[in-house]
Protein backbone atom coordinates (compact mmCIF):
# COMPACT_ATOMS: atom_id res chain seq x y z
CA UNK A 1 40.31 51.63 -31.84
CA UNK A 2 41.04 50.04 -28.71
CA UNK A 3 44.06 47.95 -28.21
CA UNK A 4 42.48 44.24 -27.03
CA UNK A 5 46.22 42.64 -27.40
CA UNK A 6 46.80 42.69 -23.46
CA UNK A 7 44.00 42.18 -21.70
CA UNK A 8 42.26 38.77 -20.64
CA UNK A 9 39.30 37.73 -22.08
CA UNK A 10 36.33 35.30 -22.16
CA UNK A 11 34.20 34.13 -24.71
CA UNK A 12 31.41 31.66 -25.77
CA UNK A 13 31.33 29.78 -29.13
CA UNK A 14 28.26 28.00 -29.82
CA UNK A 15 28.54 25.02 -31.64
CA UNK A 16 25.23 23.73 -33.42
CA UNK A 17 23.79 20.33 -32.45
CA UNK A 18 23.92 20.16 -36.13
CA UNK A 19 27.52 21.31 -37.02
CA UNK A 20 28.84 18.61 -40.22
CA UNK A 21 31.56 17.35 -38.40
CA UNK A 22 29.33 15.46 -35.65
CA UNK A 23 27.89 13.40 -38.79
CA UNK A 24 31.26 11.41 -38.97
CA UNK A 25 33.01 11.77 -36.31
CA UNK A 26 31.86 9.22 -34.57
CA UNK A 27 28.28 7.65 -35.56
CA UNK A 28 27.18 6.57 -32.19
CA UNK A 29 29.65 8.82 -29.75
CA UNK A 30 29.84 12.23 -31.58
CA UNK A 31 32.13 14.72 -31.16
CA UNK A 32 33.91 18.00 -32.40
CA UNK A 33 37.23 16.69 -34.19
CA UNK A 34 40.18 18.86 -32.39
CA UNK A 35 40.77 20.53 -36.16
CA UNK A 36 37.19 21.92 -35.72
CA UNK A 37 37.59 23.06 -32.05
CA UNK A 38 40.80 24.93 -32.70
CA UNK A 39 39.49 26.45 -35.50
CA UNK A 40 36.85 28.07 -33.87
CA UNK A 41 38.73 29.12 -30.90
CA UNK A 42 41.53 30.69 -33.62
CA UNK A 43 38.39 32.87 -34.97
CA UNK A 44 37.56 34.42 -31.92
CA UNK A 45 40.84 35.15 -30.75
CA UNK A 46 41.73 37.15 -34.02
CA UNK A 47 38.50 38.89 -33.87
CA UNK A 48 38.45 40.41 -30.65
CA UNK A 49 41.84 40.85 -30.40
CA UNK A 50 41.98 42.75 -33.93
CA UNK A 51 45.01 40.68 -34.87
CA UNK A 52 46.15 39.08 -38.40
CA UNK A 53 46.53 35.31 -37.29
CA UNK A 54 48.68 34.82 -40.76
CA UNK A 55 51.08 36.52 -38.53
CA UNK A 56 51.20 34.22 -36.19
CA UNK A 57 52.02 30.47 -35.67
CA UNK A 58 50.45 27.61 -32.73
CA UNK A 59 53.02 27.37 -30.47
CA UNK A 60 51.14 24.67 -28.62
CA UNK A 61 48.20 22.50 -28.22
CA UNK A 62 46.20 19.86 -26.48
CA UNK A 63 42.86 18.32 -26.56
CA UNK A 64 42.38 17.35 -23.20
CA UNK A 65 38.04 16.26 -23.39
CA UNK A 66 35.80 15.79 -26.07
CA UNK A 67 33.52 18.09 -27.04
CA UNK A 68 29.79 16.55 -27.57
CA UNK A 69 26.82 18.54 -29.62
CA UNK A 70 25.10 21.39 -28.19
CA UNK A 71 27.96 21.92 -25.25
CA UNK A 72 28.71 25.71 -25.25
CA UNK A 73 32.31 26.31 -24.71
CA UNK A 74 34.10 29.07 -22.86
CA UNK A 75 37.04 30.73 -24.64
CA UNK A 76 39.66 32.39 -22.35
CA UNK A 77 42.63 34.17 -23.51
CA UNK A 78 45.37 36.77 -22.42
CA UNK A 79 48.80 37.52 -23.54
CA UNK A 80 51.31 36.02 -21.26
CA UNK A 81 53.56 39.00 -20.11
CA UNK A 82 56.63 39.81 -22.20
CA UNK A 83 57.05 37.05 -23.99
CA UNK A 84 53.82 38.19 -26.23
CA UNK A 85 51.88 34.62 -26.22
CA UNK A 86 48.47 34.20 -26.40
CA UNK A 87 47.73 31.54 -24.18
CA UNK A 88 44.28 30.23 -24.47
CA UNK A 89 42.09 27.75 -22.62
CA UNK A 90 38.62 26.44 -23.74
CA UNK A 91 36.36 24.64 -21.41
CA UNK A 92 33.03 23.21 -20.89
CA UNK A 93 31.06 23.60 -18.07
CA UNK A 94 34.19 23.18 -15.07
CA UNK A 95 35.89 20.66 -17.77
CA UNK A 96 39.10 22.34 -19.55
CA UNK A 97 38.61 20.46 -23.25
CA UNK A 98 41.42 22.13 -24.89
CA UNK A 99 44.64 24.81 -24.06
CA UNK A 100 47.30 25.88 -25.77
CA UNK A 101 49.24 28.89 -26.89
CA UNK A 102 49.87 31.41 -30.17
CA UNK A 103 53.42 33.21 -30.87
CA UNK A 104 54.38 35.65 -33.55
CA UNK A 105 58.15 34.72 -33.54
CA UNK A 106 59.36 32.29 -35.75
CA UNK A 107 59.62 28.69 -34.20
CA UNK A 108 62.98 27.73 -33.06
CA UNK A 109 65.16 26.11 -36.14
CA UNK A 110 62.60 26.74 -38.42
CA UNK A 111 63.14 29.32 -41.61
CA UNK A 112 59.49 30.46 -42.04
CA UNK A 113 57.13 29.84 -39.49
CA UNK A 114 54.02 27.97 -40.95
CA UNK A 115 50.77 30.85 -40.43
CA UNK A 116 47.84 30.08 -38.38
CA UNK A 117 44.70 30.18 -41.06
CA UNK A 118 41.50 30.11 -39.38
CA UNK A 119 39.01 28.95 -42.28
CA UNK A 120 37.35 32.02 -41.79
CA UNK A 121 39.77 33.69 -43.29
């Protein structure tokens, strides 16, 4: 198997004009909730990186744009040298809608580290 851990790499997610989450969120200005985004970028990343996300814990994030139905977003992700981060940025079109980063150490001052769970899982 090939080790995907190191490298940078791209990725689309498709998000249906009809995903639920456009319903409510808002009626007349709909967009993908932050929860939803995240979660989908999470998937990807532990798929073609062949990683166990349970492992791991979201170091950071920020939802910088909104995301509006049928936009096809842009996944990019590498690990960030020694330190052994995923960094990740998601964009749409030349518009950076979210970014943020993925450690496997525990979090400083904290006793268990709470695990990333992508609903997929």
């Amino acid at each position: 198997m090939k080790d995907h851990t190191a490298a940078a790499m791209q990725n689309s997610i498709e998000v249906p004009r009809d995903h639920p989450s456009f319903a409510g969120h808002f009626p007349r200005f709909p967009v993908l909730p932050g929860a939803a985004l995240l979660d989908a970028a999470l998937q990807v990343i532990e798929r073609e990186r062949a990683i166990d996300l349970t492992q791991w814990h979201i170091a950071s994030v920020k939802f910088i744009d909104a995301v509006r139905p049928g936009e096809t977003l842009r996944l990019e992700h590498m690990v960030a040298g020694k330190s052994g981060l995923i960094r990740f940025t998601v964009r749409v079109a030349d518009r950076t809608v979210a970014s943020g980063s993925l450690s496997n150490t525990a979090p400083k001052g904290a006793a268990q580290p709470d695990a990333v769970q992508p609903s997929g899982a």
